[in-house]
Structure formats: C-alpha cells, structure tokens
PDB file of N, CA and C in Angstrom:
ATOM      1  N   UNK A   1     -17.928  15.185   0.470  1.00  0.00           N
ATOM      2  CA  UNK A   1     -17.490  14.991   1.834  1.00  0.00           C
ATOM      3  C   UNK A   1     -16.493  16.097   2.178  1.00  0.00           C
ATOM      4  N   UNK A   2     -16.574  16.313   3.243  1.00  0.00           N
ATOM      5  CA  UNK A   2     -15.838  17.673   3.655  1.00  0.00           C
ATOM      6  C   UNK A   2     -14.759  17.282   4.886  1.00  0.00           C
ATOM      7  N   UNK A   3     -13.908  17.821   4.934  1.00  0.00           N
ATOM      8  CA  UNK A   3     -13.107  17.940   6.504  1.00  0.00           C
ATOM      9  C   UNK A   3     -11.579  17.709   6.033  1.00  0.00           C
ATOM     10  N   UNK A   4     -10.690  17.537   7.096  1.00  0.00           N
ATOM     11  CA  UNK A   4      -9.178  17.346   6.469  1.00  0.00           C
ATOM     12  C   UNK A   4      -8.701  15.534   6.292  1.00  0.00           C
ATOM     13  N   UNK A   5      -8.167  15.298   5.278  1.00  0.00           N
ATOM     14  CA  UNK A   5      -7.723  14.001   5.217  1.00  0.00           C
ATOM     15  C   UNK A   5      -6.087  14.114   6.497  1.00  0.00           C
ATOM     16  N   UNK A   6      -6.203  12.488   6.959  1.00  0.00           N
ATOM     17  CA  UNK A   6      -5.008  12.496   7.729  1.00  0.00           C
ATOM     18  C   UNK A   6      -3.602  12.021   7.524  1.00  0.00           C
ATOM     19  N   UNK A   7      -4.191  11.945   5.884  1.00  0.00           N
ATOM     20  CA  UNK A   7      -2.532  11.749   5.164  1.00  0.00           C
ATOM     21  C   UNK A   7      -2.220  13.191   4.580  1.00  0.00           C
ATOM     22  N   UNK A   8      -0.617  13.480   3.991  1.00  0.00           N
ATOM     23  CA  UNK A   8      -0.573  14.884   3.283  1.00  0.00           C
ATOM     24  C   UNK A   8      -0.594  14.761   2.054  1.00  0.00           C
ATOM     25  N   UNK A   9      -0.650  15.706   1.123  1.00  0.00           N
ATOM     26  CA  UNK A   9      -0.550  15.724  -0.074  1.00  0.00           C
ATOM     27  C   UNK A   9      -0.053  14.877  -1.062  1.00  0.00           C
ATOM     28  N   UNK A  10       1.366  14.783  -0.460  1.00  0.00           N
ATOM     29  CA  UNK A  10       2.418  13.635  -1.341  1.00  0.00           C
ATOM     30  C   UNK A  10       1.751  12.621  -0.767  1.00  0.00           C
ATOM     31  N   UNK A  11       1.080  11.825  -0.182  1.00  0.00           N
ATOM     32  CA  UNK A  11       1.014  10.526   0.883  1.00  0.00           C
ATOM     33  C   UNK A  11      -0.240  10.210   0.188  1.00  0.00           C
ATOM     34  N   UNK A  12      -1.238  10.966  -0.304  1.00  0.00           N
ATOM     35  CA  UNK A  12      -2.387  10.665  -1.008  1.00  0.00           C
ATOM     36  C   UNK A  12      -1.791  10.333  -2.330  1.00  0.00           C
ATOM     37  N   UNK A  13      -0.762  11.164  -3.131  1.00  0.00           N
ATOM     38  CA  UNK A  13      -0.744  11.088  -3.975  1.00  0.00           C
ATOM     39  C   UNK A  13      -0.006   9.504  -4.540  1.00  0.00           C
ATOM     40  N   UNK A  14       1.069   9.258  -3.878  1.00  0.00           N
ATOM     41  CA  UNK A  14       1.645   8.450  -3.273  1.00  0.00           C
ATOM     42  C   UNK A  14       0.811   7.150  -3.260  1.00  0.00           C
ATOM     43  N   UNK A  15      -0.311   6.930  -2.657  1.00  0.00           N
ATOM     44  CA  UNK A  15      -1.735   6.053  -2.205  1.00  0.00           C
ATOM     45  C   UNK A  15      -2.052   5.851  -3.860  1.00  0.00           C
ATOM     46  N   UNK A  16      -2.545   6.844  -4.612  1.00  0.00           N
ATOM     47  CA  UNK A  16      -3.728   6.890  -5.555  1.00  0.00           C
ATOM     48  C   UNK A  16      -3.011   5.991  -5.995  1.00  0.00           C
ATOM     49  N   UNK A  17      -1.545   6.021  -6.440  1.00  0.00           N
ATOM     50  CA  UNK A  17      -0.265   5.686  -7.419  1.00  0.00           C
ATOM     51  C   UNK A  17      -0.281   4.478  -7.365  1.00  0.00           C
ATOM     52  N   UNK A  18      -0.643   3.493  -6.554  1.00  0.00           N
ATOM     53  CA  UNK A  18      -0.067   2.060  -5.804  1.00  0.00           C
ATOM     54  C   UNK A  18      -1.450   1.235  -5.983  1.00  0.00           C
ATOM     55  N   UNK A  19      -2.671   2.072  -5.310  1.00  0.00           N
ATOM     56  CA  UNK A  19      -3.941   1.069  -5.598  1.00  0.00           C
ATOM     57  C   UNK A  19      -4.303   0.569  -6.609  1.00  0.00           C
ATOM     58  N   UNK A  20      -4.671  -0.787  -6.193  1.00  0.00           N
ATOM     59  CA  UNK A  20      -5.157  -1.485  -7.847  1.00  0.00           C
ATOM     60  C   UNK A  20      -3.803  -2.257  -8.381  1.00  0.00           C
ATOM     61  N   UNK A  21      -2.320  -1.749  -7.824  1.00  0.00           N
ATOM     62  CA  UNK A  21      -1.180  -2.391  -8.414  1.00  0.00           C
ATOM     63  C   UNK A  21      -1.246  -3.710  -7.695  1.00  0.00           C
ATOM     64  N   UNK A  22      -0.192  -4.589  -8.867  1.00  0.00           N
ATOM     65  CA  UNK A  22       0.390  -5.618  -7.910  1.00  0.00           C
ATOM     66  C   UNK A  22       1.795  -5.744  -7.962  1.00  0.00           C
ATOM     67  N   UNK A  23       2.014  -6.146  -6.765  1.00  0.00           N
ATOM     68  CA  UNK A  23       3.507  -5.750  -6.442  1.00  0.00           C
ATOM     69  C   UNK A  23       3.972  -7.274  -5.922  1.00  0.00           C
ATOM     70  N   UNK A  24       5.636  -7.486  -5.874  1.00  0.00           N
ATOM     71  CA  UNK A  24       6.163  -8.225  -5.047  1.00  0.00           C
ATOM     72  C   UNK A  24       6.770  -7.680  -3.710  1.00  0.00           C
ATOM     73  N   UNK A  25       6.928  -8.494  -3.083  1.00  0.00           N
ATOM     74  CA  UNK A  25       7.617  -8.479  -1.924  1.00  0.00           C
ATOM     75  C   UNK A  25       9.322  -8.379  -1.847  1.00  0.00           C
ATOM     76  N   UNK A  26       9.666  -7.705  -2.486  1.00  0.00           N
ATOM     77  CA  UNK A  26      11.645  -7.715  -2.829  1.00  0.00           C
ATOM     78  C   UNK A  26      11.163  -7.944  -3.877  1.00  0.00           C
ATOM     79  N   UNK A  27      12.721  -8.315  -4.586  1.00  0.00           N
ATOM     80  CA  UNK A  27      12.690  -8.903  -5.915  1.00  0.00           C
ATOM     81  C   UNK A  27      12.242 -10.206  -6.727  1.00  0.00           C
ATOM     82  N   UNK A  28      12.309 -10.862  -5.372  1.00  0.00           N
ATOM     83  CA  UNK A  28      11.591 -12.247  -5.426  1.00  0.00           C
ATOM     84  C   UNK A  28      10.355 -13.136  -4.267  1.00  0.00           C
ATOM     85  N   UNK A  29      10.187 -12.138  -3.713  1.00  0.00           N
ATOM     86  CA  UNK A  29       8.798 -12.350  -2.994  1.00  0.00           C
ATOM     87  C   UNK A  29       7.357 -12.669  -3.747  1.00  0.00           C
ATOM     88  N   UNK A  30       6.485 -13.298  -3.370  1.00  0.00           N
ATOM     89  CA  UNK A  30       5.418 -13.251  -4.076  1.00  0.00           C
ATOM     90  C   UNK A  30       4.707 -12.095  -4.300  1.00  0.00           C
ATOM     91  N   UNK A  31       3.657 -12.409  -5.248  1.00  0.00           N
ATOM     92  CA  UNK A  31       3.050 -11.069  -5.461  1.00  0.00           C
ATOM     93  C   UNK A  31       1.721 -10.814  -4.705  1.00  0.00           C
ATOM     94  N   UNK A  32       1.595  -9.414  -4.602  1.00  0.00           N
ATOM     95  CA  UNK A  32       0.475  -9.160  -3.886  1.00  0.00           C
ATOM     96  C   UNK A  32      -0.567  -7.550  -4.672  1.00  0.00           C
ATOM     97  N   UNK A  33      -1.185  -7.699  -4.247  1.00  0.00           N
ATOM     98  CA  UNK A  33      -2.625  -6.912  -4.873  1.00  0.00           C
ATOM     99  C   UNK A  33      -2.443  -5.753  -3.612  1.00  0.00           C
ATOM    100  N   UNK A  34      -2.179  -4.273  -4.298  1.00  0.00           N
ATOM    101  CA  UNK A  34      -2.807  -2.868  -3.468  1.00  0.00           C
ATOM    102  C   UNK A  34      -3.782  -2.662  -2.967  1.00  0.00           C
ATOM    103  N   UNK A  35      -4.371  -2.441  -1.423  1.00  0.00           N
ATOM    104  CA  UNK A  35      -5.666  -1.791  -1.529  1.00  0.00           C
ATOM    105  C   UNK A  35      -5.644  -1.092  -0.847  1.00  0.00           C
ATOM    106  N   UNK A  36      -6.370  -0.218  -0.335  1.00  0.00           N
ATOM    107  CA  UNK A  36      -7.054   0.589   0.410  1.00  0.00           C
ATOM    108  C   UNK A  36      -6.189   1.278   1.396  1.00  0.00           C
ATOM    109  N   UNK A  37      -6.343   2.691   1.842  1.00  0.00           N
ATOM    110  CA  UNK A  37      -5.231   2.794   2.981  1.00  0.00           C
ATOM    111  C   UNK A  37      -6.154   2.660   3.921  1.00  0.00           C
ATOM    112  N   UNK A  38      -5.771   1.943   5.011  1.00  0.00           N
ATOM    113  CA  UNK A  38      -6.868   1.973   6.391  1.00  0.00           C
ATOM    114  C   UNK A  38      -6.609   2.908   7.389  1.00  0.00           C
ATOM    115  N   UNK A  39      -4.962   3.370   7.587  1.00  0.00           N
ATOM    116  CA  UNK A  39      -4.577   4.155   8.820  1.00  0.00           C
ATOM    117  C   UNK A  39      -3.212   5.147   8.651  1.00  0.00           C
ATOM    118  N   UNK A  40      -3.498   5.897   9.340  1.00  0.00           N
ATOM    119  CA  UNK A  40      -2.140   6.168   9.633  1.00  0.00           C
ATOM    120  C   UNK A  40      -1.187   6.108  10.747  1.00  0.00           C
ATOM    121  N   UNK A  41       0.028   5.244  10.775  1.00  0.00           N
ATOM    122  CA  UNK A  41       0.649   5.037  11.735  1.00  0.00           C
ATOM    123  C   UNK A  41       0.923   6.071  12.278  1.00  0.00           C
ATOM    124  N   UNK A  42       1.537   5.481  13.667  1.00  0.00           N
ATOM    125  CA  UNK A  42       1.914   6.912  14.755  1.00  0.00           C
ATOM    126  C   UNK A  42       3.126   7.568  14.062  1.00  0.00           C
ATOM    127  N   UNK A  43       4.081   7.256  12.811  1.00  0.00           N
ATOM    128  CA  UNK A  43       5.384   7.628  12.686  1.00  0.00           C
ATOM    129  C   UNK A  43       4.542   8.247  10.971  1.00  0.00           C
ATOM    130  N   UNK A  44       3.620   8.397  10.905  1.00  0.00           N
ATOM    131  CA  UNK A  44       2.974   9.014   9.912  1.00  0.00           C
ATOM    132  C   UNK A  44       3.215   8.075   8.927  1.00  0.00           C
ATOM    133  N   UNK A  45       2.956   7.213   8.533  1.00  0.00           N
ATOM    134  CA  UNK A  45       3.285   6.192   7.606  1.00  0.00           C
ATOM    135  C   UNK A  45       2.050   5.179   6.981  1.00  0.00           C
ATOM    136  N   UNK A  46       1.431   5.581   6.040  1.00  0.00           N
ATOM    137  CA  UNK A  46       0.187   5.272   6.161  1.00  0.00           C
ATOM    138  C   UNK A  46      -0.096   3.508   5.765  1.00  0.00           C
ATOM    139  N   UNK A  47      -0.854   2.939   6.660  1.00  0.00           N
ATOM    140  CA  UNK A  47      -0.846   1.206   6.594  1.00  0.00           C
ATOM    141  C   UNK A  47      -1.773   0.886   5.500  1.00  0.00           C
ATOM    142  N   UNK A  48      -1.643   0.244   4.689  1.00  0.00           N
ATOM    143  CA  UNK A  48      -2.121  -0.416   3.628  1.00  0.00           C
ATOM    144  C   UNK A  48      -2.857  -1.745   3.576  1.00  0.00           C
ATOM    145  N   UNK A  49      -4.036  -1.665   2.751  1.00  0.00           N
ATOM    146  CA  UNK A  49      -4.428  -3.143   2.606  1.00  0.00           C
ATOM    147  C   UNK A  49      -3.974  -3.641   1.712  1.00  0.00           C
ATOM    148  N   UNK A  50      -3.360  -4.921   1.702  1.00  0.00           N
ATOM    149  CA  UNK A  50      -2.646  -5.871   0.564  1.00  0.00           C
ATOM    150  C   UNK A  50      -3.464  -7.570   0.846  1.00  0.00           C
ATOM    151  N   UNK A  51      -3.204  -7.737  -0.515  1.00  0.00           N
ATOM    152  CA  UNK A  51      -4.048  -9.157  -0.666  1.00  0.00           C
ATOM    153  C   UNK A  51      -2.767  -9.971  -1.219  1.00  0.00           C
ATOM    154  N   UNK A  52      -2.512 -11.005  -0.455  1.00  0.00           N
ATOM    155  CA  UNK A  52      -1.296 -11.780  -1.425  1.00  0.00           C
ATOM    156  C   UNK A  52      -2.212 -12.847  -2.643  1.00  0.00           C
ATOM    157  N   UNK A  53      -1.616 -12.217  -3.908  1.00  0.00           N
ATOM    158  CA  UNK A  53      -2.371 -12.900  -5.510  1.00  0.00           C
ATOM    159  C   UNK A  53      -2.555 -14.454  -5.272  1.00  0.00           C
ATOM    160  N   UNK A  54      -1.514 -15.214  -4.680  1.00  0.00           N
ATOM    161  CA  UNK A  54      -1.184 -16.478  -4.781  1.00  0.00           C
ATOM    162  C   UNK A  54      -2.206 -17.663  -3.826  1.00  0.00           C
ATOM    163  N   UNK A  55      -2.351 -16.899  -2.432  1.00  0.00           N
ATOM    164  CA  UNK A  55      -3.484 -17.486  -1.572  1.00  0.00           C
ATOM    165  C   UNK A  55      -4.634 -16.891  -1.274  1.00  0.00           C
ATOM    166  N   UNK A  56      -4.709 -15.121  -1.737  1.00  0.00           N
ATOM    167  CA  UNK A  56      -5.737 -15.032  -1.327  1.00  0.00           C
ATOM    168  C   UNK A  56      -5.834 -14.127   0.354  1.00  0.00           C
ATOM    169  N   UNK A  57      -4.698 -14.258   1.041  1.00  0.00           N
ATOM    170  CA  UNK A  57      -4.199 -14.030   2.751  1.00  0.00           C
ATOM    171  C   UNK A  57      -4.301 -12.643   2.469  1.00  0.00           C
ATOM    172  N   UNK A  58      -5.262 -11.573   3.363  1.00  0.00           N
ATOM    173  CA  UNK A  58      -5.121 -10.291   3.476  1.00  0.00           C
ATOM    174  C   UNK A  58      -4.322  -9.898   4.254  1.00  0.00           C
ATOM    175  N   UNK A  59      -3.610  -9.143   4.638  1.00  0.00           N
ATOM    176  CA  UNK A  59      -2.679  -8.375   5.523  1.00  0.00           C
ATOM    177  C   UNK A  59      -2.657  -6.894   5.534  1.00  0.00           C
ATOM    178  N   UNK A  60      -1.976  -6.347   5.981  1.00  0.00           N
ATOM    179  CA  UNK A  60      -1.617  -4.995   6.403  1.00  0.00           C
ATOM    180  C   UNK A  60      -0.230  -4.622   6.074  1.00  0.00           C
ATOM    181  N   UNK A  61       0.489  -3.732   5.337  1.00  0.00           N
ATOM    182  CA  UNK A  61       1.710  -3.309   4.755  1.00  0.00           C
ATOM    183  C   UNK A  61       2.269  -1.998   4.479  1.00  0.00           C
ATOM    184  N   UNK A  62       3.008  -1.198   5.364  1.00  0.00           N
ATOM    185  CA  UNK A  62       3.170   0.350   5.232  1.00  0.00           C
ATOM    186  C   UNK A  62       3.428   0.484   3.898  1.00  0.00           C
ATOM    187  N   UNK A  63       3.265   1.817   3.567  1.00  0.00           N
ATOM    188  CA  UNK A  63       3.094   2.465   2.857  1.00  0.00           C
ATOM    189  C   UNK A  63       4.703   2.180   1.954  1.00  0.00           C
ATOM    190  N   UNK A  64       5.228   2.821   2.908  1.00  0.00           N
ATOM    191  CA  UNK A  64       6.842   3.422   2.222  1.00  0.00           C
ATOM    192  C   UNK A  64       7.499   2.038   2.018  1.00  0.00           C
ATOM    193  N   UNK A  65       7.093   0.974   2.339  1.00  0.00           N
ATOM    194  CA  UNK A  65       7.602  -0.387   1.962  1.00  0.00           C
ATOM    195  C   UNK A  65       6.963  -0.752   0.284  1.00  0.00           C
ATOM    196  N   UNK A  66       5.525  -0.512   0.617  1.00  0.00           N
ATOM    197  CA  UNK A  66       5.143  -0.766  -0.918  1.00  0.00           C
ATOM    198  C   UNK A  66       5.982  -0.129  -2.047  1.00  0.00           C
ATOM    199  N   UNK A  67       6.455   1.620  -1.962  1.00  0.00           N
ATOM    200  CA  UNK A  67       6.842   2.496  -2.874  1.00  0.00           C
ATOM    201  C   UNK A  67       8.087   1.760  -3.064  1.00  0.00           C
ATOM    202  N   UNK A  68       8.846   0.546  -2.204  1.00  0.00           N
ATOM    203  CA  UNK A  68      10.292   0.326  -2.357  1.00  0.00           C
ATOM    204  C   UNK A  68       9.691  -1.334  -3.070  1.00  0.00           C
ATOM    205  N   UNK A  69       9.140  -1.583  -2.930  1.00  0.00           N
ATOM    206  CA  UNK A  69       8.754  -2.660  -3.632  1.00  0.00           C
ATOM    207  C   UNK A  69       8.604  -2.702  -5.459  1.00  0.00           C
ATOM    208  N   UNK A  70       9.028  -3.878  -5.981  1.00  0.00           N
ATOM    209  CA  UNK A  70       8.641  -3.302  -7.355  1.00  0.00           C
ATOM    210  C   UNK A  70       7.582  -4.081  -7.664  1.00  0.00           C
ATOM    211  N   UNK A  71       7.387  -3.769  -8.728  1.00  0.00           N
ATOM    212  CA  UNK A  71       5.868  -4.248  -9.746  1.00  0.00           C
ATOM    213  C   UNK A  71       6.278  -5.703  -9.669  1.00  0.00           C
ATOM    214  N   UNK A  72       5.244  -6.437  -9.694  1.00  0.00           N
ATOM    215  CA  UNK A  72       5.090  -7.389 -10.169  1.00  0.00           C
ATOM    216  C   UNK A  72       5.407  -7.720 -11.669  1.00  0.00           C
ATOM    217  N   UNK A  73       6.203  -8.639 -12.194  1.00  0.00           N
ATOM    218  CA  UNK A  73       6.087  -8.694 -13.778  1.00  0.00           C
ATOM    219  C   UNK A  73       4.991  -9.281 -14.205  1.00  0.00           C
TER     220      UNK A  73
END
C-alpha cells in the first residue's frame, strides 16, 4: 500500500507500542485491551480503540492518555 500515513513517525511508533496491551485507567481504574488507531484528532492526537477486559464495552481513548496510563498488572 502506498501514500502518506496521517500520524508521524513517533505517533506510529508510539501506536505499534500500545496495541495488543492492556492497560488501566489511572492507577486504579479497570483494565482495558489496546486496539486499533481509528483517527486522528483535530489537535493531532491520534483516537484509539479500547475494549474494557471486565464487560466487554468498546470505546474510543486518545492516544497520549493511553501512553500516561500504566499496564495493567
């Protein structure tokens, strides 16, 4: 596939790093499952698919929130 991606370099790299993880929400939020980036916001911030582990509920979750999020134990 050819053409320009509309994330940058670090922002892909950033992406690859996170998919497939599961993360909490803070330190004590539930946990949730990485997926997919779907968009990029207007403030360049790319929106994320997240699955919360516990119900199952898909949502949507920027990017730079996930990277501040930690792992799930």
């Amino acid at each position: 596939m050819t053409g320009t991606s509309p994330h940058t370099a670090g922002q892909l790299a950033a992406i690859s790093g996170v998919v497939g993880r599961i993360k909490t929400f803070g330190p004590v939020g539930p946990p949730y499952l990485v997926g997919n980036a779907l968009r990029r916001l207007e403030d360049g911030d790319p929106l994320m698919h997240v699955t919360l582990v516990q119900t199952g509920e898909v949502t949507e979750y920027r990017l730079s929130r996930i990277l501040d999020d930690p792992d799930a134990a």
